[in-house]
Each structure stands twice: as C-alpha cells, then as structure tokens.
PDB file of N, CA and C in Angstrom:
ATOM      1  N   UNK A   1       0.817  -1.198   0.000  1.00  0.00           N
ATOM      2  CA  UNK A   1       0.000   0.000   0.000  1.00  0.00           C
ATOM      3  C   UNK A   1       0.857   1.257   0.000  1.00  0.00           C
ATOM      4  N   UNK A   2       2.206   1.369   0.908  1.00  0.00           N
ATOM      5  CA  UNK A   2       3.089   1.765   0.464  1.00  0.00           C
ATOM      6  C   UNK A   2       2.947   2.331  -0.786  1.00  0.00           C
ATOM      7  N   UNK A   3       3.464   1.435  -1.525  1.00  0.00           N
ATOM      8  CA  UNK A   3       3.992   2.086  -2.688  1.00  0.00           C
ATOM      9  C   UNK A   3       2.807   2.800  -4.002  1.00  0.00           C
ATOM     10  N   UNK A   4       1.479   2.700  -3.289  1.00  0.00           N
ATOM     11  CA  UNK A   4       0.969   3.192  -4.227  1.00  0.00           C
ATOM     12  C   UNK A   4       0.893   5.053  -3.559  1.00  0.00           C
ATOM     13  N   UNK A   5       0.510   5.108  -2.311  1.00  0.00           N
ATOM     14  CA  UNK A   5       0.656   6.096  -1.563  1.00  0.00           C
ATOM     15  C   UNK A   5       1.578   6.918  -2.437  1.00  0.00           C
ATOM     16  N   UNK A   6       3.189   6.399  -2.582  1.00  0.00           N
ATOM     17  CA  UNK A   6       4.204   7.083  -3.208  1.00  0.00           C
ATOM     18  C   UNK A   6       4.128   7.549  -4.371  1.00  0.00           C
ATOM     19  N   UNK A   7       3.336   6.655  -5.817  1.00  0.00           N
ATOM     20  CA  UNK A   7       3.386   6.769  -6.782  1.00  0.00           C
ATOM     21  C   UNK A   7       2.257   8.093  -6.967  1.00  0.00           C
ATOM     22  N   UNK A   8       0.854   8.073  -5.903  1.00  0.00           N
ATOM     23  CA  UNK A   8       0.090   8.927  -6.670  1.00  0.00           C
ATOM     24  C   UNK A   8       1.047  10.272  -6.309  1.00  0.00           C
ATOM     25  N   UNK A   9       1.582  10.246  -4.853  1.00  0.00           N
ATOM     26  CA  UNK A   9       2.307  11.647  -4.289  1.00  0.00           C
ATOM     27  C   UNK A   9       3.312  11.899  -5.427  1.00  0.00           C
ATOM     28  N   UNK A  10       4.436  11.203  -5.828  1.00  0.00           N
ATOM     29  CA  UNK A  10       5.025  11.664  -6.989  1.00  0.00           C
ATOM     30  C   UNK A  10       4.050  12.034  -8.457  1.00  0.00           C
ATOM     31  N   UNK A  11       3.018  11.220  -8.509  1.00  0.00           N
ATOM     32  CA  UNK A  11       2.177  11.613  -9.426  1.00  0.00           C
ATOM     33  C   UNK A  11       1.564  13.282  -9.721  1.00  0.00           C
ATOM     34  N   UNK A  12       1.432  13.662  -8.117  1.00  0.00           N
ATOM     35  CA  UNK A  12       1.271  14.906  -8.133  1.00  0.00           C
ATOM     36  C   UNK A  12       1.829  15.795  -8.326  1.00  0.00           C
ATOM     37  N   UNK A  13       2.951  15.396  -7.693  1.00  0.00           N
ATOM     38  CA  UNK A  13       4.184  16.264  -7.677  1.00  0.00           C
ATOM     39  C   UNK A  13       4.860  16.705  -9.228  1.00  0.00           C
ATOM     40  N   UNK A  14       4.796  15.387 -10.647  1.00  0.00           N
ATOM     41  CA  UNK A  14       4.890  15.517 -11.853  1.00  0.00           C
ATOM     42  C   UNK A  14       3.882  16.565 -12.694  1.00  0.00           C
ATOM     43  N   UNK A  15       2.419  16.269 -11.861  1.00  0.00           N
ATOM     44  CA  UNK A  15       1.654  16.824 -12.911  1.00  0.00           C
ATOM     45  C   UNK A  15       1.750  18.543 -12.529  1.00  0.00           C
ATOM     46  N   UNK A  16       1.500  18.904 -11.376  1.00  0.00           N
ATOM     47  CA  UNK A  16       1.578  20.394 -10.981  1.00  0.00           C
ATOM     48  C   UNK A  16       2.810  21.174 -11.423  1.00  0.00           C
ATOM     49  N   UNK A  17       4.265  20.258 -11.682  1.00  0.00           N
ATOM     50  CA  UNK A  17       5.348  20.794 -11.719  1.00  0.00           C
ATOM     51  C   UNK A  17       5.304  21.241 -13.384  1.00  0.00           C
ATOM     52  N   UNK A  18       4.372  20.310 -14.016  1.00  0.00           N
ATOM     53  CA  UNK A  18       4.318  20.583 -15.590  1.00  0.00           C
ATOM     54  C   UNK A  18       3.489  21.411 -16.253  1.00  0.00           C
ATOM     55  N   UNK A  19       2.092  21.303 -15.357  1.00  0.00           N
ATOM     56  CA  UNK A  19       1.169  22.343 -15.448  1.00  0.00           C
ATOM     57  C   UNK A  19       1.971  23.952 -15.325  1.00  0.00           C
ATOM     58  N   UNK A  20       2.522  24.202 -14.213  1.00  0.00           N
ATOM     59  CA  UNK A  20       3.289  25.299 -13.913  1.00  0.00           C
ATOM     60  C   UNK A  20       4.394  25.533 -14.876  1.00  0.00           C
ATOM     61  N   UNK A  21       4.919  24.584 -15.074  1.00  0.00           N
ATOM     62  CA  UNK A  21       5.881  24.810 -16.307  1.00  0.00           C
ATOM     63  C   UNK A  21       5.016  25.682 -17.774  1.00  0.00           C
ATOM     64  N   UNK A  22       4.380  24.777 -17.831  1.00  0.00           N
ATOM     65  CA  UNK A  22       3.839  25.334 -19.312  1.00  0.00           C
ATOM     66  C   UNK A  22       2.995  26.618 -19.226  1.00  0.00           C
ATOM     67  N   UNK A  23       2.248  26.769 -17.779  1.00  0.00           N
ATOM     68  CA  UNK A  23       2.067  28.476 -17.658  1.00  0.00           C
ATOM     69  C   UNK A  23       2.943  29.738 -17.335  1.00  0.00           C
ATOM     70  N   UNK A  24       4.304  29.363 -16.705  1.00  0.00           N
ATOM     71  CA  UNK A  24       5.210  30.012 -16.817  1.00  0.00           C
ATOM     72  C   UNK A  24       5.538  30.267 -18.273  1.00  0.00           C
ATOM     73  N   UNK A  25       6.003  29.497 -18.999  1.00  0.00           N
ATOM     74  CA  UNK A  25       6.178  29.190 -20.298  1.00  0.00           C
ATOM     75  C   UNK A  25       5.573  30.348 -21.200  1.00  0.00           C
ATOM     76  N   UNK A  26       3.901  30.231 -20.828  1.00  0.00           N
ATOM     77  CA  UNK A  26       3.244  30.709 -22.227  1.00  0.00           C
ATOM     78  C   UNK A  26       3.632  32.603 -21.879  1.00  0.00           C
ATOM     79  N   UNK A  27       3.253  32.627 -20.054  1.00  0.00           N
ATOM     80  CA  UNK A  27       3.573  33.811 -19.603  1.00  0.00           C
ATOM     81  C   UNK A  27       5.001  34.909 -19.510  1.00  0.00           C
ATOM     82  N   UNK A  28       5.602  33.810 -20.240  1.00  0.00           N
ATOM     83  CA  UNK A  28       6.849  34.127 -20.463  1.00  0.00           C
ATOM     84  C   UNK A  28       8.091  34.608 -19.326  1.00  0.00           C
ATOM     85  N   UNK A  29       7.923  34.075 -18.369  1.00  0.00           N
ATOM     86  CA  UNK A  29       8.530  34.158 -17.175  1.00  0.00           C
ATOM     87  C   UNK A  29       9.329  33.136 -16.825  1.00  0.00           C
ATOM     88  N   UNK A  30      10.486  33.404 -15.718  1.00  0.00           N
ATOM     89  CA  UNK A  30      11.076  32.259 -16.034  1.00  0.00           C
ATOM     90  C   UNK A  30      10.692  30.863 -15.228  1.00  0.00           C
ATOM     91  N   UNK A  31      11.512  29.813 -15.870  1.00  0.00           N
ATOM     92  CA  UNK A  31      10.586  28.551 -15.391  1.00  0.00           C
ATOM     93  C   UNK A  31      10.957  28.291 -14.036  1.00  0.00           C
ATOM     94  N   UNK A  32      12.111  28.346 -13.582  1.00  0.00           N
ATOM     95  CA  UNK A  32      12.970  28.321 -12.334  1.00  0.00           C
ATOM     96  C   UNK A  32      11.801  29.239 -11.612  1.00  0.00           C
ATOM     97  N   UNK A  33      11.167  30.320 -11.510  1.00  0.00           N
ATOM     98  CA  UNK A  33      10.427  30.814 -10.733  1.00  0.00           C
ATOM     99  C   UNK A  33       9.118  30.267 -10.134  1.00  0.00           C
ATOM    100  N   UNK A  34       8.566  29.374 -11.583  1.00  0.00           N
ATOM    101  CA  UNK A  34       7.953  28.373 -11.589  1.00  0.00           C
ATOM    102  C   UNK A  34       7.914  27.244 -10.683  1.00  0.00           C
ATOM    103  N   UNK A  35       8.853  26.614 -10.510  1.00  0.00           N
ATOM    104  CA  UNK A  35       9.312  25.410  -9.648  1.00  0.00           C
ATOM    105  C   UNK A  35       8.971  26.144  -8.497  1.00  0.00           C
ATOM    106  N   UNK A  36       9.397  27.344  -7.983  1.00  0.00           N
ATOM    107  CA  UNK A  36       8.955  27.809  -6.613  1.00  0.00           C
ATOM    108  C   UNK A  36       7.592  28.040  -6.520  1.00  0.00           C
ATOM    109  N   UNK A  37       6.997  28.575  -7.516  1.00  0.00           N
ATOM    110  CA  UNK A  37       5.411  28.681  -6.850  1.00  0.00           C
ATOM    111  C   UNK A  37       5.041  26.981  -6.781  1.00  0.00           C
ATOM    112  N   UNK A  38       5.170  26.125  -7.696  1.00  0.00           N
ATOM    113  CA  UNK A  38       4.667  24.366  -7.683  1.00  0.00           C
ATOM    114  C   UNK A  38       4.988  23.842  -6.267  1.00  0.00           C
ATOM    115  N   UNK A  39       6.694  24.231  -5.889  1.00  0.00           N
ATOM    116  CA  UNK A  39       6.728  23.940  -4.621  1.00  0.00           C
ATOM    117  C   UNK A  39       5.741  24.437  -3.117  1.00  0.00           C
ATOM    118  N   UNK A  40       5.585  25.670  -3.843  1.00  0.00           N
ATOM    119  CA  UNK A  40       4.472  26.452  -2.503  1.00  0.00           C
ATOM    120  C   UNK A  40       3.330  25.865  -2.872  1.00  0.00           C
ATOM    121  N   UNK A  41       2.881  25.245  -3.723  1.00  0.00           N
ATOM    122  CA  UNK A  41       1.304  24.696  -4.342  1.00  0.00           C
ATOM    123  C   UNK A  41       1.136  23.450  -3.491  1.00  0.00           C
ATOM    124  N   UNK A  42       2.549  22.358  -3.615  1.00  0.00           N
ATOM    125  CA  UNK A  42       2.937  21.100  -3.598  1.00  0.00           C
ATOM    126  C   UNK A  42       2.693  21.016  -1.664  1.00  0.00           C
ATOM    127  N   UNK A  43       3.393  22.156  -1.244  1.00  0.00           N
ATOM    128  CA  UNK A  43       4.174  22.373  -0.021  1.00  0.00           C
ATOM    129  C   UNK A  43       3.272  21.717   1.229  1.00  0.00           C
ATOM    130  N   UNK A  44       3.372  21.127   2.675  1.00  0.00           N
ATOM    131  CA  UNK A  44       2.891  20.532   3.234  1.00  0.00           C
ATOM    132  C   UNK A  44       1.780  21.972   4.030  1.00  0.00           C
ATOM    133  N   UNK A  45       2.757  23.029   4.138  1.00  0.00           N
ATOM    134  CA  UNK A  45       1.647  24.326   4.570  1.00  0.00           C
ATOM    135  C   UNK A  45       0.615  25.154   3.834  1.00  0.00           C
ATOM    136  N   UNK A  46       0.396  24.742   2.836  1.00  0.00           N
ATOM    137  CA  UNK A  46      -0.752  25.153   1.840  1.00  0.00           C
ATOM    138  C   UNK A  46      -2.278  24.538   2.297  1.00  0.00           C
ATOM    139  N   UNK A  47      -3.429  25.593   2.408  1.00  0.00           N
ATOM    140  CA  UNK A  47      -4.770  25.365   3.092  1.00  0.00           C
ATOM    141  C   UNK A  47      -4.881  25.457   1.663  1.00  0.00           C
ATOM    142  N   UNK A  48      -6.488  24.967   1.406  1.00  0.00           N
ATOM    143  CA  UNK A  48      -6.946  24.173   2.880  1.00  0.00           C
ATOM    144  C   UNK A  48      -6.689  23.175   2.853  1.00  0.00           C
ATOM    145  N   UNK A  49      -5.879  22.356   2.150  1.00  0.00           N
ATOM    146  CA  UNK A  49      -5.766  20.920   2.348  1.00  0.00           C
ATOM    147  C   UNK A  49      -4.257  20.517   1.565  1.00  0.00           C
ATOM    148  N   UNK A  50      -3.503  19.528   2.201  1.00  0.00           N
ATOM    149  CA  UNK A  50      -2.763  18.927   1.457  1.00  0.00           C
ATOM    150  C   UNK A  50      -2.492  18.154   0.677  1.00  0.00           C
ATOM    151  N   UNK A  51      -1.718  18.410  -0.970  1.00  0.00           N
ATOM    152  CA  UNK A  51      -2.030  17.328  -1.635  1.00  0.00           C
ATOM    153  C   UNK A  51      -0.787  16.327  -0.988  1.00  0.00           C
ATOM    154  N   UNK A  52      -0.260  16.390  -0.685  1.00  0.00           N
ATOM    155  CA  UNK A  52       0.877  15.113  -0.373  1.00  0.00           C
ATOM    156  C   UNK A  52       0.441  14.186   0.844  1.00  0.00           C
ATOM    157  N   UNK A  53       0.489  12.663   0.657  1.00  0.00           N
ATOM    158  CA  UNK A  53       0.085  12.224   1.972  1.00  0.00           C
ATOM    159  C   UNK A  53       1.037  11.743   2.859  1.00  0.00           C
ATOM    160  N   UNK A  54       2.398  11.446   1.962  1.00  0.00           N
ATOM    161  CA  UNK A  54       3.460  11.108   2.628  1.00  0.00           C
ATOM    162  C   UNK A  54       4.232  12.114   2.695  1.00  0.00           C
ATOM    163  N   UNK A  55       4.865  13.335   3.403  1.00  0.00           N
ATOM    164  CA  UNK A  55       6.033  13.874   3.566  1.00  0.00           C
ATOM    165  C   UNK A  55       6.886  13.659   3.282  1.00  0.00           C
ATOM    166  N   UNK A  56       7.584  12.570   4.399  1.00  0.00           N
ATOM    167  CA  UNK A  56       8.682  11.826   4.192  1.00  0.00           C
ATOM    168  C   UNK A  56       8.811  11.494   2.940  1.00  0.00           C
ATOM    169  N   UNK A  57       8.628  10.722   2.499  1.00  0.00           N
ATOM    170  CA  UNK A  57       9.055  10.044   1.124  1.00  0.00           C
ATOM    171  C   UNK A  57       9.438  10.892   0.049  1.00  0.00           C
ATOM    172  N   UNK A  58       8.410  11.970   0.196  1.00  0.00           N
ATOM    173  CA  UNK A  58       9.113  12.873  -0.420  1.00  0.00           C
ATOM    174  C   UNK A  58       9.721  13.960  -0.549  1.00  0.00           C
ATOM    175  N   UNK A  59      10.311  14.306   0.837  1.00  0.00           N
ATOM    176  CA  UNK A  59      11.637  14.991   1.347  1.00  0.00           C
ATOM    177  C   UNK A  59      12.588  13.969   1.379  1.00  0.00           C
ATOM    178  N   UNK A  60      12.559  12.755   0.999  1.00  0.00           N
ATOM    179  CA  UNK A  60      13.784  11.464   0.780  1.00  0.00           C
ATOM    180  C   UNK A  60      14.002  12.116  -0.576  1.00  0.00           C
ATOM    181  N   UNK A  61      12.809  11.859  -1.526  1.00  0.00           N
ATOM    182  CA  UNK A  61      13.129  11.916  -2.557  1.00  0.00           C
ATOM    183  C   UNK A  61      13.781  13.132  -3.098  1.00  0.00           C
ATOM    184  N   UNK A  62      13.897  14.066  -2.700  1.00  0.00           N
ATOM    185  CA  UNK A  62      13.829  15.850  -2.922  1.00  0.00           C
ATOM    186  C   UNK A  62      15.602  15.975  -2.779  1.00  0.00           C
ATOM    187  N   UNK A  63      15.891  15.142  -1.502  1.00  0.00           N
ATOM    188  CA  UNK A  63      17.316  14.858  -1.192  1.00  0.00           C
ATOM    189  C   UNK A  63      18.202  14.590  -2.061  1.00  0.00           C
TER     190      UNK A  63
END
C-alpha cells in the first residue's frame, strides 16, 4: 500500500510541476520561478488541504 501512496504523491508532484511549467512558459517568465510557486502549491503548509500524503518520502526523494 506503500507504494501506491508514493506513486500517486510523486504523481502529483509531476503533474503540478508541468502544469506550472507550461504556464510560466506561455507567460513568459522564467521557469525556475515556476518550480517555486509548484513547490508552494505542492508544499505541506498550503490550506486548505494537502495534496501530499506522505512527507517523508518525499523529502527522501527531494534529497
């Protein structure tokens, strides 16, 4: 069960990071600025709810 936990959390973590990519992109800003708002989107302190269910795993992975 594990590992599905992980896959959707990285799942999320892929799709928001690409979504943001490609609106940085069209907005013409840079993408690196991007990654920081996905991270504040992604982030465990964002209301009202969190998308990540594991932390850990993915502050392992981030490492």
């Amino acid at each position: 069960m594990h590992e599905v936990t992980f896959l959707q959390d990285l799942a999320i973590v892929m799709v928001v990071a690409g979504l943001v990519t490609v609106l940085f992109h069209r907005l013409k800003q840079p993408v690196v600025l991007g990654y920081v708002v996905a991270g504040v989107i992604i982030g465990p302190h964002t209301p009202p709810f969190p998308l990540i269910s594991d932390q850990h795993a993915i502050q392992t992975l981030s490492e």
